[in-house]
Every structure is written in structure tokens, then in C-alpha cells.
Protein backbone atom coordinates (compact mmCIF):
# COMPACT_ATOMS: atom_id res chain seq x y z
CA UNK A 1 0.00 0.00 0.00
CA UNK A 2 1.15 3.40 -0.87
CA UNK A 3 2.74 5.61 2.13
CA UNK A 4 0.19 8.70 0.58
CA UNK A 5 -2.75 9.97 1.45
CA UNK A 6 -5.28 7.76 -0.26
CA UNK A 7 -9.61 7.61 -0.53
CA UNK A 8 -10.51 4.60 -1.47
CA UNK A 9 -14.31 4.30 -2.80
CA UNK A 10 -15.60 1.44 -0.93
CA UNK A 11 -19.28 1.99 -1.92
CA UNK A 12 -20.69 3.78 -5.28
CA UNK A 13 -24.38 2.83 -5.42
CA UNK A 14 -27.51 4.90 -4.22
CA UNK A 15 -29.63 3.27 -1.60
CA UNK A 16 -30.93 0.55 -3.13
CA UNK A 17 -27.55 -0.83 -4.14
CA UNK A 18 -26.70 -3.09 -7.05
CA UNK A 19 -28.31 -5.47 -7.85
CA UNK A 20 -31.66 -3.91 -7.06
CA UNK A 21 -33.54 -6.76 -5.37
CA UNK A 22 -35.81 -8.34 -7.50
CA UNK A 23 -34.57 -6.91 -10.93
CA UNK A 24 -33.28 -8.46 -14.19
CA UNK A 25 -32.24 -5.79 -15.96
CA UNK A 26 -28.78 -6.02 -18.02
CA UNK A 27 -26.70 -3.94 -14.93
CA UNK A 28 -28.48 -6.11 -12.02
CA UNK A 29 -27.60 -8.90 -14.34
CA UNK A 30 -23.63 -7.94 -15.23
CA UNK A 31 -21.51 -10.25 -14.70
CA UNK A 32 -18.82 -7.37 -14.63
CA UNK A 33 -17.82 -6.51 -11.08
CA UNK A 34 -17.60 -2.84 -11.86
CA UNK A 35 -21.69 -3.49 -11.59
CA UNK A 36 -21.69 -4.90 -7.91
CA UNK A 37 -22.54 -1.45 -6.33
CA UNK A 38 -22.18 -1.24 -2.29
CA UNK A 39 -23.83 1.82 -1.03
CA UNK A 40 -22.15 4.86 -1.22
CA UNK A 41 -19.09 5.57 1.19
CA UNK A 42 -15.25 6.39 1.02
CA UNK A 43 -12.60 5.75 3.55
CA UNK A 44 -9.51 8.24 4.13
CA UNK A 45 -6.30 6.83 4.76
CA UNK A 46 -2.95 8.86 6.00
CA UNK A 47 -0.19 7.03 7.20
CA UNK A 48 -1.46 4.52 9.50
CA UNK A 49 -4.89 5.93 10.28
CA UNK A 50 -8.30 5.46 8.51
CA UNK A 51 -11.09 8.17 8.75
CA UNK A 52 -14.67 6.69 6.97
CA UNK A 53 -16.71 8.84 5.64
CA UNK A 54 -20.40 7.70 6.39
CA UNK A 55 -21.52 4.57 7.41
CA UNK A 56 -24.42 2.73 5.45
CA UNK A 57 -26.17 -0.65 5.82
CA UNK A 58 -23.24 -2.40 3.64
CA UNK A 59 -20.73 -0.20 6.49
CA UNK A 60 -19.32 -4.05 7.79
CA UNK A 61 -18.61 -5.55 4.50
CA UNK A 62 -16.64 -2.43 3.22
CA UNK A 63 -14.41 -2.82 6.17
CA UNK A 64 -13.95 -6.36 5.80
CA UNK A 65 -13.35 -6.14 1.91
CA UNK A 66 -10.55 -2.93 2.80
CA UNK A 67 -9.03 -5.19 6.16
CA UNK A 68 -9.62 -2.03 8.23
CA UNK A 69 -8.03 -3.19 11.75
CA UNK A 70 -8.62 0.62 13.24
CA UNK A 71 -10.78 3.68 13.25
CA UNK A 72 -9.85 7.11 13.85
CA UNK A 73 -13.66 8.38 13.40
CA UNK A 74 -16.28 8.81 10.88
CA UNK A 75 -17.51 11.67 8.90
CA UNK A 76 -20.97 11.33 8.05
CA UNK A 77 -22.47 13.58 5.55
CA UNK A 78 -25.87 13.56 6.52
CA UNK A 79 -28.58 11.14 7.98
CA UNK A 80 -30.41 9.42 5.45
CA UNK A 81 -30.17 5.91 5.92
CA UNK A 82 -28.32 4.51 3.40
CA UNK A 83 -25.54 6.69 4.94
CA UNK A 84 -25.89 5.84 8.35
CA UNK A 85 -27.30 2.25 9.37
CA UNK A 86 -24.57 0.74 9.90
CA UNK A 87 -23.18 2.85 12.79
CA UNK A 88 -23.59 0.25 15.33
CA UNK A 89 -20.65 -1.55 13.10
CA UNK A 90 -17.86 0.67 15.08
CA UNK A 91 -18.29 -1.36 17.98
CA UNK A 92 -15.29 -4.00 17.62
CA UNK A 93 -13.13 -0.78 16.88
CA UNK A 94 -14.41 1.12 19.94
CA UNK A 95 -13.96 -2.40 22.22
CA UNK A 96 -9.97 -3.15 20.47
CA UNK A 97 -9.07 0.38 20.57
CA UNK A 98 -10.69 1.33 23.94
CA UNK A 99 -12.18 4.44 22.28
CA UNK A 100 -15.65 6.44 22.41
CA UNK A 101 -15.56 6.77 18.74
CA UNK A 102 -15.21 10.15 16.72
CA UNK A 103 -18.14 10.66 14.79
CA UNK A 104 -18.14 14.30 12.88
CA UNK A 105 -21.35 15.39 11.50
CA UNK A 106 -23.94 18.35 11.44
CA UNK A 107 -26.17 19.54 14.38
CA UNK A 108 -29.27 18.33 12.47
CA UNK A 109 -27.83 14.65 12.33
CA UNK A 110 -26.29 14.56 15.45
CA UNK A 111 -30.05 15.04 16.99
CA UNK A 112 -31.40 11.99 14.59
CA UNK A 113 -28.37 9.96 15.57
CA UNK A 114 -29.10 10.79 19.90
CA UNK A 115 -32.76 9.73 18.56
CA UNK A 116 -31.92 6.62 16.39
CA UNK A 117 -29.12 4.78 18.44
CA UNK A 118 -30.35 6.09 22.22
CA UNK A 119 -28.66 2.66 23.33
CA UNK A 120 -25.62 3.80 22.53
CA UNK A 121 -25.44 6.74 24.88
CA UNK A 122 -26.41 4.41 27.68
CA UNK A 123 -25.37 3.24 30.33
CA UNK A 124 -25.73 -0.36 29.00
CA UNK A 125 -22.67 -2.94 28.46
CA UNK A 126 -21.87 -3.95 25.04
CA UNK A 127 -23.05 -0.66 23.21
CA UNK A 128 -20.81 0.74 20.83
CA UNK A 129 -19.16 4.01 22.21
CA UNK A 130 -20.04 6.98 19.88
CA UNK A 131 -18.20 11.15 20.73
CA UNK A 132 -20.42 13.31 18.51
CA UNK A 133 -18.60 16.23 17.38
CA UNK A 134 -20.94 18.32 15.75
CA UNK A 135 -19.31 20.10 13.13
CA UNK A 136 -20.14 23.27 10.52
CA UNK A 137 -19.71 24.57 7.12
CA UNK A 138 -16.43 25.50 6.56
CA UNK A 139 -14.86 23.80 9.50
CA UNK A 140 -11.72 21.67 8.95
CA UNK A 141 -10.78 18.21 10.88
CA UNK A 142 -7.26 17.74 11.24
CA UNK A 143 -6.82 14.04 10.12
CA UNK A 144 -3.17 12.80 11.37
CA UNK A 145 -1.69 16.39 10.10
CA UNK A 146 -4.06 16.64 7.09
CA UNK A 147 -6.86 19.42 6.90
CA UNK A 148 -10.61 18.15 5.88
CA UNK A 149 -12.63 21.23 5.16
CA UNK A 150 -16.04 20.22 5.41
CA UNK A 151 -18.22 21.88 2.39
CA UNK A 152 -22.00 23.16 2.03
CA UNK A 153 -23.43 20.74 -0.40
CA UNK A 154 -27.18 20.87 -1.03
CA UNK A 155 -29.22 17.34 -1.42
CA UNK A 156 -32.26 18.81 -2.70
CA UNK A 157 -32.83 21.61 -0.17
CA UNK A 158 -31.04 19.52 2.51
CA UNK A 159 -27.79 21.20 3.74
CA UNK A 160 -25.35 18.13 3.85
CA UNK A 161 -21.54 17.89 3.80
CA UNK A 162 -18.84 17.35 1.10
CA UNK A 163 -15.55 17.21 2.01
CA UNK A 164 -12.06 18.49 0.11
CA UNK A 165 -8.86 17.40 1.01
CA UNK A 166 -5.90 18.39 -0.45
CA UNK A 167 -6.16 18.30 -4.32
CA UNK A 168 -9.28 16.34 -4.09
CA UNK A 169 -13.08 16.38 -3.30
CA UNK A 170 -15.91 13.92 -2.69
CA UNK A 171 -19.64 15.21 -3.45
CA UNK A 172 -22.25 12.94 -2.92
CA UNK A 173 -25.72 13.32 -2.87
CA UNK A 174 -25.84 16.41 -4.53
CA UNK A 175 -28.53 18.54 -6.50
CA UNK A 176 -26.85 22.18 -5.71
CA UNK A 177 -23.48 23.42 -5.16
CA UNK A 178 -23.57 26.75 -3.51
CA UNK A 179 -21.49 29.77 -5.14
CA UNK A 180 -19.39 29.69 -1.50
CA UNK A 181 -18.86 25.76 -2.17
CA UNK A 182 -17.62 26.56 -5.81
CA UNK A 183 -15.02 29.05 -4.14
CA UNK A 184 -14.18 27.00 -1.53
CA UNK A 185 -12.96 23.96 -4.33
CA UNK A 186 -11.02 26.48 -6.26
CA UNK A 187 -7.45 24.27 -7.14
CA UNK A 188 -9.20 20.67 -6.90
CA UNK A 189 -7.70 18.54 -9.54
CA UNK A 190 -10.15 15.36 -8.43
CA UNK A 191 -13.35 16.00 -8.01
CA UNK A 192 -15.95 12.67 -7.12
CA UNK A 193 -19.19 13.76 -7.74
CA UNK A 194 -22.40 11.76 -7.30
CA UNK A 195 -24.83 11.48 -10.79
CA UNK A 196 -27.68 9.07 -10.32
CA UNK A 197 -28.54 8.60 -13.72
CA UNK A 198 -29.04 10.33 -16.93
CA UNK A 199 -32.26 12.27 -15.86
CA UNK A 200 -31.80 13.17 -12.47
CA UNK A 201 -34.37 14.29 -9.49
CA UNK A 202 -35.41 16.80 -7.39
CA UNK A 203 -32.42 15.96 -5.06
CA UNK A 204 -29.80 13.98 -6.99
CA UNK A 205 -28.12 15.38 -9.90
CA UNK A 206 -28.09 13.72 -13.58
CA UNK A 207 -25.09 12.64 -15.59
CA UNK A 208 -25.28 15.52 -17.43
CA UNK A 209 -25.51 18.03 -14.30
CA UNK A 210 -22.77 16.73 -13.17
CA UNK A 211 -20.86 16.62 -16.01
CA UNK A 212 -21.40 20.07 -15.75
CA UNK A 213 -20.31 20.72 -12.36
CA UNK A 214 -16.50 19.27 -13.28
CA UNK A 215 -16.07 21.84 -15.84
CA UNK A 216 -17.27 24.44 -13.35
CA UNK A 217 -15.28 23.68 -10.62
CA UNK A 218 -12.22 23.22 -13.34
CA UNK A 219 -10.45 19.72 -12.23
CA UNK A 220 -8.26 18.00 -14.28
CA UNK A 221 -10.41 14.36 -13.58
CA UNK A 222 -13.63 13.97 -12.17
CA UNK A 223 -15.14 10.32 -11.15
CA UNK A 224 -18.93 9.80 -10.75
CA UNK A 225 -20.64 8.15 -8.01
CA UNK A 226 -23.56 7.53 -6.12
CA UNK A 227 -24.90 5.43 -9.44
CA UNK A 228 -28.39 3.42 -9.80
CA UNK A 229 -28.82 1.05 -12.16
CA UNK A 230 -30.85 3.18 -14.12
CA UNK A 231 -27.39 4.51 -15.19
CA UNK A 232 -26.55 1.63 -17.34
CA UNK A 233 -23.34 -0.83 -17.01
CA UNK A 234 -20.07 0.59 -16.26
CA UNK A 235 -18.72 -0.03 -19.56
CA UNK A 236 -21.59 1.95 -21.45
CA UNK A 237 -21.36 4.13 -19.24
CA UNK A 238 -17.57 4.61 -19.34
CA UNK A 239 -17.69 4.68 -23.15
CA UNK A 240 -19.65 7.92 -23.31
CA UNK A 241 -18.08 9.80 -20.73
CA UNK A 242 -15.75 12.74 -21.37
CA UNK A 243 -12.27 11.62 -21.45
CA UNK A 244 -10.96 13.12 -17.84
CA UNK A 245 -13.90 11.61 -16.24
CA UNK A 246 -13.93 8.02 -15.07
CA UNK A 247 -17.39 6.08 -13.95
CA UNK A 248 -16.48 4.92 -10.28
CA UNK A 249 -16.51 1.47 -9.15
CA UNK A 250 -16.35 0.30 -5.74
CA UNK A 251 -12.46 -0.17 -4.72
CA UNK A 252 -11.45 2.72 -6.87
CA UNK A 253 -8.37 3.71 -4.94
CA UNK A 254 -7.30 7.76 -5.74
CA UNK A 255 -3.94 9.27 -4.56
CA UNK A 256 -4.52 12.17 -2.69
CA UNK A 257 -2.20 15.19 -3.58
CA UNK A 258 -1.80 18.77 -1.88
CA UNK A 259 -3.93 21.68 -2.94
């Protein structure tokens, strides 16, 4: 494994995942495993720590597929399940490393999260440990002497976070990128950017919206995520794509650079 700062993309489906349950269309079919979609999530790795950012129902798997032995916290974008269900999942990292574990998110969440998982702020044995850190707009996390400024991204009209670190930034869920956001990614030369398929909805952008927001924010290479199978299979996809931008699959590892 590299001695850089790496994201690996451990999860680049929307919430149903892929396979959809129950379907037999050509992607849910593929026997290419570009087309086995995990929901969405990345992890963060510098030196020998490994920051995940959100935590969905396939959360355990992810891990076990990447061998993560520790945890120095989670980011978690915002509360929607497919980015959160599998929270309880820290516990064997809170028990090994004798931690309450990090867990970085907005106000908003942080209240669903006291709501959802009450157990865990018992007083009961067995529960994993969870330190909230609620967390704003433009706030950075120092992650073992790297800077994640956490960015206003707009799911819908749902304020949720994107993150940039160094050269690189990872925008899922989107619909909206506010002007401040587009300032704030000024430099990026990676940008992953969710696109759930070619039409879009009222709070996920298209292919083509997305498309879009590359060229605005000017990176070199942009990498879409966040996919359904609506989308079509990652080689049609792939082969209509501008040339700088790559469809994501899940264990896509990125190098991060410096800004």
C-alpha cells in the first residue's frame, strides 16, 4: 500500500444498491464486477490511520473487503439511511481500541443519531461508544496532520456535507453546489461527484448536471458516483463519458495530492 494519502471508494451505489432486489435488468444482471454497487461511502487513509466517511447498511462488508483493523472516526455527511445504518458496526473498533468513537457530523444529524441509536449513549454494556462532534460549514478536521474542510453541499434543499482534502473532493448526494462551495474547491484537480442517472431528481443530480459541475469547478479528472442502475453498465457508461472523467466502481483507490 502506498505511504500517501489515499480515498478509497468502498461503496458507489444509491440506496438501493446493485443489484436492485428483484430486478433483471442487463446492470443487475452484469456479470462485470464494476456493476456490484455497495452503497455509497469512502474511507480516508494517511499514514497509519483510517477516517470513513459515512456509514451505510453495507458499512461491515466495506471494512472487511478494505481489512480495516482501526478507526480514527467517521464523517458522516448527513442522515439518510443509506448513509448511516450501519453505525452500530464501530463497535469491535471502539472495544480493540478502547475508544468512544469520533463521529463528525452536522447539528441536524447529530439530533437523529441521539434519537436513532439512544442505546448507545447508555449506560448499558456492550453498546458501541459513539463522541459526537458536531461540526459546521467550513470547519476543517485535522486528520493525522491533514486538513478536511467540510463543504456546504445541497441534497435537494437539505444542507449536507462534502468534504475536500488536499487536491481532491468527494460530493455525494448532490442537486446544488452553492457559489461559496464553488469558491471553496477552487485548485481541486479530483473531483468525485455523485450522478444518479441520466435524468436526475429533485435531489440527486443527472449525468449531465454533473458533467457540468467538473467543468465548473475546473479539475483536471472527475469520477462519478452515487450510481443506480438506471445509469446503465459501467462499460456503457464509461464509453460515453468525457475523457478526464472516469465512472467509479467500488475499490477505486485515488492518490490524494496537496492543494
Amino acid at each position: 500500500m502506498t505511504s500517501e494519502p489515499t480515498l478509497t471508494i468502498v461503496g458507489t451505489a444509491t440506496s438501493q444498491g446493485v443489484p436492485v432486489l428483484g430486478c433483471d435488468c442487463p446492470v443487475c444482471t452484469s456479470g462485470d464486477p464494476r456493476d456490484q454497487r455497495l452503497r455509497a461511502s469512502v474511507l480516508l487513509r494517511n499514514g497509519t490511520e483510517t477516517l470513513a466517511v459515512d456509514a451505510g447498511p453495507d458499512f461491515r462488508t466495506q471494512l472487511l473487503r478494505e481489512r480495516v483493523h482501526s478507526l480514527a472516526g467517521l464523517i458522516l455527511t448527513h442522515e439518510h439511511n443509506d448513509h448511516t445504518a450501519g453505525l452500530d458496526d464501530v463497535r469491535p473498533y471502539c472495544f480493540r481500541q478502547k475508544i468512544d468513537m469520533p463521529v463528525y457530523c452536522l447539528p441536524r444529524v447529530a439530533e437523529e443519531l441521539r434519537s436513532r441509536f439512544a442505546y448507545a449513549f447508555s449506560d448499558y454494556p456492550g453498546v458501541p461508544r459513539l463522541d459526537i462532534r458536531e461540526v459546521g460549514f467550513g470547519e476543517e478536521i485535522n486528520f493525522n496532520g491533514r486538513a478536511v474542510t467540510l463543504l456546504e453541499v445541497l441534497h435537494g434543499k437539505l444542507p449536507i456535507l462534502g468534504l475536500r482534502i488536499g487536491d481532491l473532493a468527494y460530493l455525494t448526494d448532490a442537486k446544488t453546489l452553492p457559489e461559496r462551495t464553488l469558491r471553496q474547491l477552487r485548485g481541486v484537480k479530483t473531483v468525485i461527484i455523485s450522478a444518479l442517472h441520466h435524468q436526475g431528481t429533485h435531489s440527486h443530480l443527472s449525468l449531465e448536471e454533473a458533467l457540468e459541475y467538473v467543468e465548473r469547478i475546473g479539475a483536471e479528472r472527475g469520477v462519478i458516483t452515487h450510481l443506480s442502475h438506471r445509469m446503465g453498465t459501467a462499460a456503457a457508461v464509461e464509453a460515453m463519458l468525457p475523457d478526464k472523467v472516469r465512472c467509479g466502481f467500488d475499490g477505486m483507490r485515488i492518490i490524494i495530492g496537496r492543494s
